[in-house]
Protein backbone atom coordinates (compact mmCIF):
# COMPACT_ATOMS: atom_id res chain seq x y z
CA UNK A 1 -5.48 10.09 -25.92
CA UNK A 2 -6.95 12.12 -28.88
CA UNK A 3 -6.86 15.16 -26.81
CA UNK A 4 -3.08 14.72 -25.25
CA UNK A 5 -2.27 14.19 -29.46
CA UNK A 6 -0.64 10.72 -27.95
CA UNK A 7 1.82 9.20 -30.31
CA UNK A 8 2.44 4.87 -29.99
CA UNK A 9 6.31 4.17 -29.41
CA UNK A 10 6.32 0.92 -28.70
CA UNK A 11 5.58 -1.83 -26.38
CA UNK A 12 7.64 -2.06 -22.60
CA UNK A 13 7.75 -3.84 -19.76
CA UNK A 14 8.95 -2.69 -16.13
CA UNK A 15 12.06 -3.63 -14.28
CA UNK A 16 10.42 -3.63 -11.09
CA UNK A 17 7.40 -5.76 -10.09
CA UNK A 18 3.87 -4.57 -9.39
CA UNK A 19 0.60 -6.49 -8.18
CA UNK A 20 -2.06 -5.40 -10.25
CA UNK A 21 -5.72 -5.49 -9.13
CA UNK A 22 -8.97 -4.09 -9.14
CA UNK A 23 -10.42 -1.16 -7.16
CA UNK A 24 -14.19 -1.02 -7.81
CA UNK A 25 -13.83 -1.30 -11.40
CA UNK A 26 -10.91 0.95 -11.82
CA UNK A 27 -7.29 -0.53 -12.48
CA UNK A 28 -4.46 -0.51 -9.87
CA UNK A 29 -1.06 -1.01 -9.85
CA UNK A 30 1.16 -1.11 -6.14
CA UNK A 31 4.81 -1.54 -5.87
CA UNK A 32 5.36 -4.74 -4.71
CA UNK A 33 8.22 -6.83 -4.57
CA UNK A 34 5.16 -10.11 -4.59
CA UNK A 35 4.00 -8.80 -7.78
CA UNK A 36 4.70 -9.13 -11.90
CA UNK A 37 6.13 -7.18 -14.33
CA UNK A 38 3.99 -5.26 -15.96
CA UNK A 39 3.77 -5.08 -19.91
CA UNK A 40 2.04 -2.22 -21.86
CA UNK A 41 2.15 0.36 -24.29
CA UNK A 42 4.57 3.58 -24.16
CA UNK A 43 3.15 7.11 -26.14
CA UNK A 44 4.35 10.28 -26.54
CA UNK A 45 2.22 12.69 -24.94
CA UNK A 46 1.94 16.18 -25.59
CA UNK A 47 -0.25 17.71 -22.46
CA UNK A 48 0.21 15.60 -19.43
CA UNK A 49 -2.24 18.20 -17.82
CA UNK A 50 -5.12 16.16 -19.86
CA UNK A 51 -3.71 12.44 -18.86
CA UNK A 52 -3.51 13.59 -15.24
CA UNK A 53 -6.61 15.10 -15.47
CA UNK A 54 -8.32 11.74 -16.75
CA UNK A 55 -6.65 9.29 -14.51
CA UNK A 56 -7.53 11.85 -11.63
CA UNK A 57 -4.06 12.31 -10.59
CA UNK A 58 -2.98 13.49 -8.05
CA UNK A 59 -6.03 11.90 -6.26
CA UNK A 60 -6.88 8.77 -7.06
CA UNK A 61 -3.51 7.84 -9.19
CA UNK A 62 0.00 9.37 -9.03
CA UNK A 63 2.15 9.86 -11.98
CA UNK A 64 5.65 8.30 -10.42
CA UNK A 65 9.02 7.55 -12.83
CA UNK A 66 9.77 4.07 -13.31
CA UNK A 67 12.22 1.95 -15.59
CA UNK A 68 11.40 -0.18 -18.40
CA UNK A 69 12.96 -2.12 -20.98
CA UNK A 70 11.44 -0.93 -24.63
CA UNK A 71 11.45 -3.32 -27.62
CA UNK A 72 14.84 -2.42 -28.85
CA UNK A 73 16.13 -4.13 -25.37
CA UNK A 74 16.30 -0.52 -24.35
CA UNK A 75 16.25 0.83 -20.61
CA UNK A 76 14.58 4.07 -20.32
CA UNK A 77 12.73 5.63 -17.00
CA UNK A 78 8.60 6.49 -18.21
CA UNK A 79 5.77 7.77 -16.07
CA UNK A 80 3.23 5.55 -14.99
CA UNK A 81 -0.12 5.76 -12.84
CA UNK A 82 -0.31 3.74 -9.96
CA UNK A 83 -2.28 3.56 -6.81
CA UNK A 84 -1.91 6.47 -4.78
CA UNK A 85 -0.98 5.34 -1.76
CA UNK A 86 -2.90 6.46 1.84
């Protein structure tokens, strides 16, 4: 996050629902309508080259567009990494 020169903007939590899990010891996240919402932290990032790079996207994660609602009660659309799917 150094690297990308990643700026905090606040907390947010997703509009749609996600089942989060565990794929030998890395962290998932799969569209699912089962799932939760997820809550986490939104940054500004510089280089998404070097985030890509360390979440290996496109091959273990891809970087897909989805909605959240920021602190302010705010809708905005982010990218997040999620499971890449077979």
């Amino acid at each position: 996050m150094l690297k990308a020169k990643a700026k905090l903007i606040g907390e947010v939590e997703t509009i749609n629902k996600f089942i989060i899990g565990d794929l030998n010891g890395y962290p998932i996240a799969i569209p699912s309508s089962e799932g939760g919402k997820v809550k986490g932290e939104f940054y500004e990032i510089e280089d998404l080259a070097l985030i890509d790079d360390y979440e290996d996207a496109p091959y273990l994660y891809e970087r897909v567009k989805v909605e959240v609602v920021c602190e302010n009660m705010r809708r905005c659309k982010v990218w997040m990494y999620v499971i890449k799917r077979a």
